[in-house]
Each structure stands twice: as structure tokens, then as C-alpha cells.
Protein backbone atom coordinates (compact mmCIF):
# COMPACT_ATOMS: atom_id res chain seq x y z
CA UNK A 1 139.75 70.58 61.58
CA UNK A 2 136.73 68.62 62.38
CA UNK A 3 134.59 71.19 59.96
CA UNK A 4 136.55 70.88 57.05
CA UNK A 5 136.70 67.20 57.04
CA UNK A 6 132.57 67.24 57.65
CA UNK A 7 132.67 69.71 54.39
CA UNK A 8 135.12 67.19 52.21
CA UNK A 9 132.98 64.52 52.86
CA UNK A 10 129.61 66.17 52.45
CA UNK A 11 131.03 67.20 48.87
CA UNK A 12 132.54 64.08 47.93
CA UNK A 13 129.30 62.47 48.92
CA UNK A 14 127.53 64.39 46.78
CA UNK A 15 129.58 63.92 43.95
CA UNK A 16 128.93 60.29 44.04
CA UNK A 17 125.08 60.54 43.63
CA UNK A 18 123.06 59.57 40.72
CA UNK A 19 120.56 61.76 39.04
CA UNK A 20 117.11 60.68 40.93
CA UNK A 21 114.12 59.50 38.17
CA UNK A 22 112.19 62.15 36.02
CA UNK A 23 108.06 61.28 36.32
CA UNK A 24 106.24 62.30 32.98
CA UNK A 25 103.06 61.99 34.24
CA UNK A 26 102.67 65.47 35.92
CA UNK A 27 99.93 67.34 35.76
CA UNK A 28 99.76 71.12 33.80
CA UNK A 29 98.16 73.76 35.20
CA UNK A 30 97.15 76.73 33.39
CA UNK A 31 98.27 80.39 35.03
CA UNK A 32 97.66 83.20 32.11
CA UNK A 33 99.65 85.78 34.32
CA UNK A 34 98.91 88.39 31.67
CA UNK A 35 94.97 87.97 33.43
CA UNK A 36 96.15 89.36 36.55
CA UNK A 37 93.94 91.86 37.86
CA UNK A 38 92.78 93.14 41.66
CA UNK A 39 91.57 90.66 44.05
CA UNK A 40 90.44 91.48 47.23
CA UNK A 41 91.84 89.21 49.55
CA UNK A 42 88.13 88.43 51.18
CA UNK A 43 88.51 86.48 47.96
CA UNK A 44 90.54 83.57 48.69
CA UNK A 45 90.85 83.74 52.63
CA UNK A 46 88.33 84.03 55.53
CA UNK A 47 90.19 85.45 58.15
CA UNK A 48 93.06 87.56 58.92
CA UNK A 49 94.51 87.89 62.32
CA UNK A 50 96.76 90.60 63.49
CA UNK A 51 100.54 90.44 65.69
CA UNK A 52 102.11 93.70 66.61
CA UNK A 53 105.92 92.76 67.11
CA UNK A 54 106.73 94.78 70.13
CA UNK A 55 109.19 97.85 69.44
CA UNK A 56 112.47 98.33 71.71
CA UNK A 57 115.66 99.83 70.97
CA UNK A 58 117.64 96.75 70.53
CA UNK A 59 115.00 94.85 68.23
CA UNK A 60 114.81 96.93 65.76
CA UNK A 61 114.10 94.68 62.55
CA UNK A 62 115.67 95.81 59.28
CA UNK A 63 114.29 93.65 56.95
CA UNK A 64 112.31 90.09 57.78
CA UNK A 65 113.61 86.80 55.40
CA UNK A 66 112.07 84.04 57.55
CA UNK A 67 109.43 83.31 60.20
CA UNK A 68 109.10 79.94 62.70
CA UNK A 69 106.60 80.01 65.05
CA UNK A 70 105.93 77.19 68.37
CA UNK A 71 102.77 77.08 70.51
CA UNK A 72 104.48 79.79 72.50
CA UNK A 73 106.75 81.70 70.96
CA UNK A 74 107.56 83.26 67.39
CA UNK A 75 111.22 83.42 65.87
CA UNK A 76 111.95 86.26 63.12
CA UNK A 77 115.03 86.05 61.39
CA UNK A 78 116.48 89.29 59.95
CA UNK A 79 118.87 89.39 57.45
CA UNK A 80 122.21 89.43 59.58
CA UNK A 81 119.84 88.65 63.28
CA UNK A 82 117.74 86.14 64.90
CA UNK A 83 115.00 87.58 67.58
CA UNK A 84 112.54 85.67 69.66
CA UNK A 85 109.13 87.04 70.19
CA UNK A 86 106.37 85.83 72.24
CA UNK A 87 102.94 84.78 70.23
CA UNK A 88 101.74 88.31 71.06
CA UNK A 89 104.67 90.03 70.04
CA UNK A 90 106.33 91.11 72.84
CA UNK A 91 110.05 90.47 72.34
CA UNK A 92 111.77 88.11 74.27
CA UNK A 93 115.68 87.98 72.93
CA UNK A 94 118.34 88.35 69.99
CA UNK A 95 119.78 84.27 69.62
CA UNK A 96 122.97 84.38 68.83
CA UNK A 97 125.34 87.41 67.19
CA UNK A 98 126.46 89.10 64.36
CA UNK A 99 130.34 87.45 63.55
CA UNK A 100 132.56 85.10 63.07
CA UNK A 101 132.86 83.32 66.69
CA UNK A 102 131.46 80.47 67.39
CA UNK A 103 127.61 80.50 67.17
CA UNK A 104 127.81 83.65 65.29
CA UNK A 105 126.86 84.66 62.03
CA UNK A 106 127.41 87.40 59.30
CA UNK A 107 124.13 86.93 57.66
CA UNK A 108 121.09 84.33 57.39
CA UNK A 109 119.86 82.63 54.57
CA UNK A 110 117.20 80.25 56.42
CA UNK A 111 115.99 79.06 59.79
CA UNK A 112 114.02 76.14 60.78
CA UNK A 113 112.45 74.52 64.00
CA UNK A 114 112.89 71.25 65.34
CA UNK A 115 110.29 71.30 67.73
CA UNK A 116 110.99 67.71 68.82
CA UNK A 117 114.92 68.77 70.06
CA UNK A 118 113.55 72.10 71.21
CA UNK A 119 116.25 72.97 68.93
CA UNK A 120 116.37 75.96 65.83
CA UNK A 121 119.46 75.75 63.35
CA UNK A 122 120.27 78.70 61.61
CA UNK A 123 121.78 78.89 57.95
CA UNK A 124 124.23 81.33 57.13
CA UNK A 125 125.51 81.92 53.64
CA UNK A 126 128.36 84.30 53.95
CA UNK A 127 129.65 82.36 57.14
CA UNK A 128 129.46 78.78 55.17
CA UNK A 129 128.01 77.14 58.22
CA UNK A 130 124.81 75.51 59.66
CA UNK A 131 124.32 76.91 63.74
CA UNK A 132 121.99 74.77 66.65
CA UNK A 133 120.71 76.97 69.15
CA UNK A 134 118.24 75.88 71.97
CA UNK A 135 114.77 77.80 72.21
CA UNK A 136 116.32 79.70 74.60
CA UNK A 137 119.46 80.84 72.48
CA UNK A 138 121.99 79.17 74.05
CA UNK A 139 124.16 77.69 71.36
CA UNK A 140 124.64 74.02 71.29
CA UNK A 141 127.05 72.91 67.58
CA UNK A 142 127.63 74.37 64.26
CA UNK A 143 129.54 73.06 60.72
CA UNK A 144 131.34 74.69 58.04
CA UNK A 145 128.62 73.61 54.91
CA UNK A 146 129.52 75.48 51.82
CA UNK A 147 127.15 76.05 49.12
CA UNK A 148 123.68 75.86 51.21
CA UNK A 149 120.80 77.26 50.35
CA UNK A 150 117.88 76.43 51.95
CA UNK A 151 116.78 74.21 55.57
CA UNK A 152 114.22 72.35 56.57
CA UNK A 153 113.22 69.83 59.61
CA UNK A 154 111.68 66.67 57.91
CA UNK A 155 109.58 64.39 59.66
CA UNK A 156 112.10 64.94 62.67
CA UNK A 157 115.37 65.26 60.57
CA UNK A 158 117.44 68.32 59.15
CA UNK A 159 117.70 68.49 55.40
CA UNK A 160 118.97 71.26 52.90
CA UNK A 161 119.57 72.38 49.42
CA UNK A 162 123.01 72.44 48.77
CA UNK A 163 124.71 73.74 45.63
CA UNK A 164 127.46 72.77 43.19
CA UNK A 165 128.52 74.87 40.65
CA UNK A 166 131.20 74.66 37.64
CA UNK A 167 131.61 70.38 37.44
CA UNK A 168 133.11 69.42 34.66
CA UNK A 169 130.91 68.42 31.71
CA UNK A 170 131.71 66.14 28.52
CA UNK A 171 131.19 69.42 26.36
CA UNK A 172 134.74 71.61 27.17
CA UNK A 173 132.53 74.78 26.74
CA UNK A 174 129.92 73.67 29.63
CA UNK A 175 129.77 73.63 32.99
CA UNK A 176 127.59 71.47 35.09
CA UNK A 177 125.32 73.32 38.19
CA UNK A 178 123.70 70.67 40.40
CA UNK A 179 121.50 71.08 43.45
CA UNK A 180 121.07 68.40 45.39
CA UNK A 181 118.31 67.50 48.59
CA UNK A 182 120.35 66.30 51.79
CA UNK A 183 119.30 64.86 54.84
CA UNK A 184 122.16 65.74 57.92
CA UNK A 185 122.56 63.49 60.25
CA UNK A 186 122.93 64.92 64.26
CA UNK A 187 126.49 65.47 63.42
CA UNK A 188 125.37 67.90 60.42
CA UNK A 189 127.13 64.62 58.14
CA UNK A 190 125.38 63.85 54.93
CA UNK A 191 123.13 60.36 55.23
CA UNK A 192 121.47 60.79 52.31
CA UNK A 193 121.13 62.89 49.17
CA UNK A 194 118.53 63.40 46.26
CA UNK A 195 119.87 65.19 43.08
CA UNK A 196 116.90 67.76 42.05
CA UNK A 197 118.48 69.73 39.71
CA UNK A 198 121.27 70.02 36.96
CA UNK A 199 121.57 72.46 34.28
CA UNK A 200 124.32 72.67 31.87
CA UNK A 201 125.33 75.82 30.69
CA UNK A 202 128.14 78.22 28.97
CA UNK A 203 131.28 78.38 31.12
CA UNK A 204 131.17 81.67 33.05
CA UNK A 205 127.40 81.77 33.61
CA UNK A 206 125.29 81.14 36.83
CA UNK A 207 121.91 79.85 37.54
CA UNK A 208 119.67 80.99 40.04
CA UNK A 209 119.31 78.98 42.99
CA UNK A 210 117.26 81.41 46.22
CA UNK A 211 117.86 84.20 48.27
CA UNK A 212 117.39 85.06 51.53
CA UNK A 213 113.46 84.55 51.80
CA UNK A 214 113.00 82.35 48.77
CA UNK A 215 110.95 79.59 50.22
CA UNK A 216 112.01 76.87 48.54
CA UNK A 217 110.98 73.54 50.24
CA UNK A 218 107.41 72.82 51.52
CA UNK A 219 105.94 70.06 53.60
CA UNK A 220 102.36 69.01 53.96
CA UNK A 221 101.03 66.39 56.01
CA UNK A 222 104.71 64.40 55.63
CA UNK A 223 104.67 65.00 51.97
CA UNK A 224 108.06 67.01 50.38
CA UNK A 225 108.01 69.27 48.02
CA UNK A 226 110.88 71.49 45.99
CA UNK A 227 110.60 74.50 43.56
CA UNK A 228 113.72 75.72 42.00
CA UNK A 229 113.48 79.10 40.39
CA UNK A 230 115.33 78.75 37.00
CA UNK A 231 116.10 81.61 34.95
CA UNK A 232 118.23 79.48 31.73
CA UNK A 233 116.30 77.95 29.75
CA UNK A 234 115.62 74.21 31.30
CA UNK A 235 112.53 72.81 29.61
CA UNK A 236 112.37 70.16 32.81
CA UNK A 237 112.84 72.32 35.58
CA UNK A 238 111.88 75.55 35.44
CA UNK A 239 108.77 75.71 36.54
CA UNK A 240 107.94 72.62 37.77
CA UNK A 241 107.11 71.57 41.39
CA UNK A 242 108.56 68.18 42.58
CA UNK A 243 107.53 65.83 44.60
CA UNK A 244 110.80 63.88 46.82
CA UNK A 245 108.88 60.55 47.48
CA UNK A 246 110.49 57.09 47.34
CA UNK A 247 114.33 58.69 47.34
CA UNK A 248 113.01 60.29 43.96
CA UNK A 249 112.82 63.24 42.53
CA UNK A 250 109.30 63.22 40.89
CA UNK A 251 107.50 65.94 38.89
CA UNK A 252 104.22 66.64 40.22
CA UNK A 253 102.94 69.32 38.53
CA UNK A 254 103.40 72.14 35.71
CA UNK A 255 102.65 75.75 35.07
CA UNK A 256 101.78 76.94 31.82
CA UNK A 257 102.21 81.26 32.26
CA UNK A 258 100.89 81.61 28.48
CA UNK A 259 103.81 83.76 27.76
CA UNK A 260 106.17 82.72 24.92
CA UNK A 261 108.88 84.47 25.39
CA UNK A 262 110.02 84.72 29.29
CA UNK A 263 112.60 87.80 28.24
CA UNK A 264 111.11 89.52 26.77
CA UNK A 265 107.87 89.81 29.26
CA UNK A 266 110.55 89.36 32.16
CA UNK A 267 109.02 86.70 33.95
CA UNK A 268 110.19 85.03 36.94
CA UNK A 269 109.05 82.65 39.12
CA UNK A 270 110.15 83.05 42.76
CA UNK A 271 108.47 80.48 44.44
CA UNK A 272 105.91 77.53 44.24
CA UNK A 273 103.64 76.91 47.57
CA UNK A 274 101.84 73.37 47.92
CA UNK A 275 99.30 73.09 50.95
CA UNK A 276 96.73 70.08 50.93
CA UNK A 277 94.35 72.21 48.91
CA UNK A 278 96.34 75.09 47.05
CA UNK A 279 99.26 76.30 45.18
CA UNK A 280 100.47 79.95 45.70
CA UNK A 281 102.75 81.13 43.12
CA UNK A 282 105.03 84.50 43.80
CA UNK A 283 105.95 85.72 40.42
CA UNK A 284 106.88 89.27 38.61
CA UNK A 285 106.68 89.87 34.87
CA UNK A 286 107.96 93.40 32.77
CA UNK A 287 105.37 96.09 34.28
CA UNK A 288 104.24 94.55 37.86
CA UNK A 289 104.35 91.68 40.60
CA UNK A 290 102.15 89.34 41.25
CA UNK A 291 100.92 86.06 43.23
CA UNK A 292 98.55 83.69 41.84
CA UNK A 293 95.97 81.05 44.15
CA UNK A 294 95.17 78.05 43.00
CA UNK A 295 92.48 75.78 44.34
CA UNK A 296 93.90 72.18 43.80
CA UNK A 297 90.29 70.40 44.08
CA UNK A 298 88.88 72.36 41.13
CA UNK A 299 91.68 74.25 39.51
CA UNK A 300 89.65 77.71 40.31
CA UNK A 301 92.90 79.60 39.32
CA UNK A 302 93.13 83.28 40.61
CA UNK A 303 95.77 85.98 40.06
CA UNK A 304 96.48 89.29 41.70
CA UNK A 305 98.58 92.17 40.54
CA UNK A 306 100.17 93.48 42.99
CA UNK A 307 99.80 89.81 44.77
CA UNK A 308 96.13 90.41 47.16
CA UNK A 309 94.56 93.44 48.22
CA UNK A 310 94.02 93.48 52.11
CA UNK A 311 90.05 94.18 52.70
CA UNK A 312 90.08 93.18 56.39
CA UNK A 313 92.24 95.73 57.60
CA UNK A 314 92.78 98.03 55.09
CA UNK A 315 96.53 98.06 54.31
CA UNK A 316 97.21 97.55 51.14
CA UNK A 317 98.76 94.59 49.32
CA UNK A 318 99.80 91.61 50.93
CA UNK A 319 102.02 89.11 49.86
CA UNK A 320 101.61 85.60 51.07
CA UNK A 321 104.54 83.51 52.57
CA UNK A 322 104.24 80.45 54.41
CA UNK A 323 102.88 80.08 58.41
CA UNK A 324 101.35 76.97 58.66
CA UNK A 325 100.63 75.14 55.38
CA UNK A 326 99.03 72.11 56.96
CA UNK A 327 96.22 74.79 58.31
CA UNK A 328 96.20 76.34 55.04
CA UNK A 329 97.35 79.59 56.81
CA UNK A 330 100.28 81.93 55.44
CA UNK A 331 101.21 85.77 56.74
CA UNK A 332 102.07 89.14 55.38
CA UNK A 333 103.89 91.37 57.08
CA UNK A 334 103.78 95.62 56.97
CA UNK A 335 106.35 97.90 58.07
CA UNK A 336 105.06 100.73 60.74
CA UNK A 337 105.00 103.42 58.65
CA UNK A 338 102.77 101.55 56.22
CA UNK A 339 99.72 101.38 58.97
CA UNK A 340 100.27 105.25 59.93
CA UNK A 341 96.05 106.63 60.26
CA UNK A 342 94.73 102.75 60.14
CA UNK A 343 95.82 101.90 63.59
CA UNK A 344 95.30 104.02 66.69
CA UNK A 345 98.75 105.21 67.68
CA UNK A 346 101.31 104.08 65.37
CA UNK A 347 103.47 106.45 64.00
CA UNK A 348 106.07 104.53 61.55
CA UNK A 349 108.57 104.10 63.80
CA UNK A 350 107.40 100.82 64.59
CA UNK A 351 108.79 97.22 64.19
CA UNK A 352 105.82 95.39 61.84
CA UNK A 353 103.01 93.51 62.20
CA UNK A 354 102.57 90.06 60.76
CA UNK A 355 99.10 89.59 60.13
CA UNK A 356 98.14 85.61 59.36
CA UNK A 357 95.77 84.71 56.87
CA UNK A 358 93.44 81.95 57.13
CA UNK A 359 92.61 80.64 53.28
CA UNK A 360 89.29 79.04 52.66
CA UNK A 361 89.13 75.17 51.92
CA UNK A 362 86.38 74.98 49.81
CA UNK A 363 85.82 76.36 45.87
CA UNK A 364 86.32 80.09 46.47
């Protein structure tokens, strides 16, 4: 009972929310995607630093959505599991199971660490709840939360993107989709909330929101930031990185792909990476994917098709998500039988590796 009072508030809360300001004075920044060409990763990064995630028979990862990582220990979620790994990759446990009990789950959207608690909270999509387990895996609360979408521990707090879709709009043929940044309190209640994005549009369509992986929020040295992939056409929006400063929503900067017409190419914008010193763009167009690097300082802008091609060990294309953006330092990950004949004796069977990338801080 206590659940779906927690989830009639939280929505009722949100309802009452005004729409946050909208800053003008953002700055545009040019990414010609059509440009893309191979880039040796040497290129942007000067370092890359190997994990081999330890193989057993009841660890055996399907597909990895999210990484958090401690001082001592490395958490991997998996799209319906949660394992705990040791910095060198030697497996430790599953937290939690796949289900319907109490601290169980049927998939996972997102994880994040609250390494003040000791705690990590799982989000879970299909089971419409938000789970605390202790480093260890022993589970400590959960709430029903419909219509989440991403988490995030923020300057010691737990905050999310939660959706609403189909609200009623002044227009009889519109519906209104609004996402909205909330900060939980310890009870998983709402305390406060940020509206970061509405888009009105035909009854009986959807807008795009994030998937398992998307990353979606980013913090860097106690500044917020939120990219919302947008796929209908929202001048404001869609592709725009904001800034959440002051209880605000704020633009802070624009990309300009130099394509005018996004169906026809097929582009889309996954996600929008801000570190003290870059912006890393995931995007895919008609004929290829791609990730783009761009040094803040100087706007040195590159872009890789295919995202970057691995020249310090050899494997391939690697596709940057998010390790430690205050260190300017992201991973890639490659399946076993990717690294079959470029690492003495792995035969494809294996669990990944996660290799960490260290990107350089001056003009590349």
C-alpha cells in the first residue's frame, strides 16, 4: 500500500511543476557528421588500460547496459542481472535476482553508486520500481516508480528522469510528453523536480526518451548535465545539452550535424557526454555509426566512423561510454570472441574485457 501511495504522490507532484527557464545564450558547435572518417584512437586518448572480467559458469554476461566502479570493486549490470567484480575482474557475486519478490527485478534500466551510504540502487523498467542494495548485495528498500528512466547519485542525493506521457493538451488532437529531473528523498519521495522536456505531438505517437544503456545524465566536478535524444521534430530540444543549475533547466550548448533533413540521412543522436574538457557524441546516420570528440578549450572537433579505431591493442572499434568523467576517462568493452589470436589464450568463450581509456587534456 505504502508503494502506491509513494507513486500517487510522486505523479501528482509532478503534475504540479512549472516548466523550468529556457537560456538563449548557448553556445553552437559545429559537428559535419557527413566528415566522419577513421581515427585511430592514439588520436584523442593516451592510454588504454585493460580488465579481463573473470569467466565462471554462473556469471556469464549476456549483454552489458551499465558500469559503476569503487576504489575496490566494479559493478556490471546486465540487462535482467547485477554482478560484482573485483577491480581486477575476478567475480565476486550476482546482487539481487531475476523476479518479482522483493529486491528482485525483471530487467534493469540503470544503476548508480552512492558511495557515501555504501549503498547501489538499481532501476528496473519492466518491474516499475527503484531497489537499494548494500555493496555487499544484501537488499535494504525498494518503491513502485512508474515511468523512470534514468538514475543518478547527485552531490550525495538520488535523482532520476521520470516520464509522463499522453497529458492533456489545449489542442484535442495533441498530447503532451514531459520528462521531468527528480531528486528522491531517503524514502524514494519526490523533494524536488525540474521539468526538462515537453513535446507536443499527434495523439497516438511516442517520443523517445533512453534505453537500457542510454547515458543520459552526466556530472562533472558538481556540475549537472541532461541530453534527451529526440526523434520529433523539437527545434529546442533535440540536440541540445542542458545545464540543471539554479533549479533551472538551462541550455548550454548546441550541435549543428550540417544535415538538413534528419530522415532522410537517418540521424540520431543517442547521447551527449560533458567532461571538464570534452564532449563525446554517440550518433548513427543512413550508412554507418559513429562518435564524435570534441575538445571544449579549442573546439578541435573530431569524428570517427565506426566511433575510434583501437591502436593500443589492436581490437577493433571502440565505442566510448562513461568511467570516470571527472578524470576524463571512459571504457569500451569487447566480447571474448572478438580478442580470439590478440590475446594469449582466449578462445571466445569468455566474459569481456573492459578496457578504460585515458583521453588527453590538452589540444589533440
Amino acid at each position: 500500500m505504502r508503494d502506491v501511495i509513494v507513486a500517487l504522490v510522486f505523479i501528482s507532484f509532478l503534475l504540479g511543476c512549472s516548466d523550468s527557464e529556457k537560456d538563449s545564450n548557448f553556445t553552437l558547435i559545429d559537428v559535419p557528421v557527413k566528415t566522419a572518417k577513421e581515427i585511430k584512437l592514439s588520436t584523442v586518448a593516451i592510454s588504454v588500460d585493460s580488465i579481463a572480467l573473470e569467466t565462471l559458469d554462473n556469471n556469464l554476461l549476456n549483454r552489458i547496459s551499465e558500469i559503476e566502479h569503487d576504489e575496490q570493486s566494479i559493478f556490471i549490470a546486465d540487462i535482467d542481472a547485477l554482478f560484482k567484480f573485483s577491480r581486477n575482474g575476478k567475480f565476486i557475486k550476482q546482487i539481487g535476482n531475476k523476479g518479482q519478490g522483493p529486491g528482485e527485478y525483471l530487467n534493469i534500466n540503470d544503476i548508480t553508486l552512492d558511495r557515501k551510504r555504501n549503498h547501489i540502487y538499481v532501476a528496473s523498467g519492466i518491474s516499475q520500481k527503484i531497489i537499494c542494495f548494500d555493496l555487499e548485495g544484501k537488499f535494504v528498500k525498494e518503491s513502485k516508480i512508474i515511468g523512470l528512466n534514468a538514475i543518478k547519485i547527485i552531490n550525495g542525493s538520488l535523482h532520476g528522469i521520470f516520464t509522463t506521457y499522453g497529458m492533456p493538451s489545449a489542442d484535442k488532437t495533441k498530447w503532451i510528453h514531459n520528462s521531468y529531473l527528480v531528486k528522491f528523498d531517503q524514502d524514494f519521495s519526490p523533494s524536488d523536480t525540474i521539468l526538462i522536456k515537453s513535446v507536443k505531438m499527434d495523439k497516438g505517437t511516442g517520443t523517445s526518451v533512453g534505453r537500457p544503456g542510454d547515458q543520459l545524465l552526466t556530472e562533472v566536478n558538481g556540475s549537472l548535465y541532461v541530453y534527451l535524444n529526440e526523434t520529433y521534430k523539437e527545434p529546442f530540444v533535440r540536440d541540445t545539452l542542458f545545464q540543471i543549475k539554479d533549479k533551472k533547466r538551462l541550455a548550454s550548448l548546441k550541435l549543428n550535424f550540417g544535415i538538413e533533413d534528419r530522415l532522410k540521412e537517418n540521424l540520431f543522436v543517442q547521447s551527449i557526454l560533458r567532461t571538464e574538457n570534452h564532449l563525446v557524441i554517440d550518433f548513427s546516420v543512413e550508412r554507418y555509426s559513429g562518435m564524435s570528440i570534441v575538445h571544449l578549450p579549442t573546439n578541435r572537433t573530431y569524428i570517427g566512423k565506426e566511433f575510434f579505431q583501437d591502436d593500443f591493442w589492436n581490437t577493433g572499434s571502440a565505442k566510448l561510454m562513461p568511467w570516470d568523467l571527472n578524470n576524463e576517462e571512459f571504457y569500451f568493452i569487447k566480447e571474448g570472441m572478438e580478442l580470439v589470436d590478440k590475446f594469449d589464450g582466449v578462445t571466445g568463450e569468455e566474459n569481456p574485457y573492459i578496457f578504460i581509456v585515458k583521453l588527453k587534456t590538452d589540444s589533440f
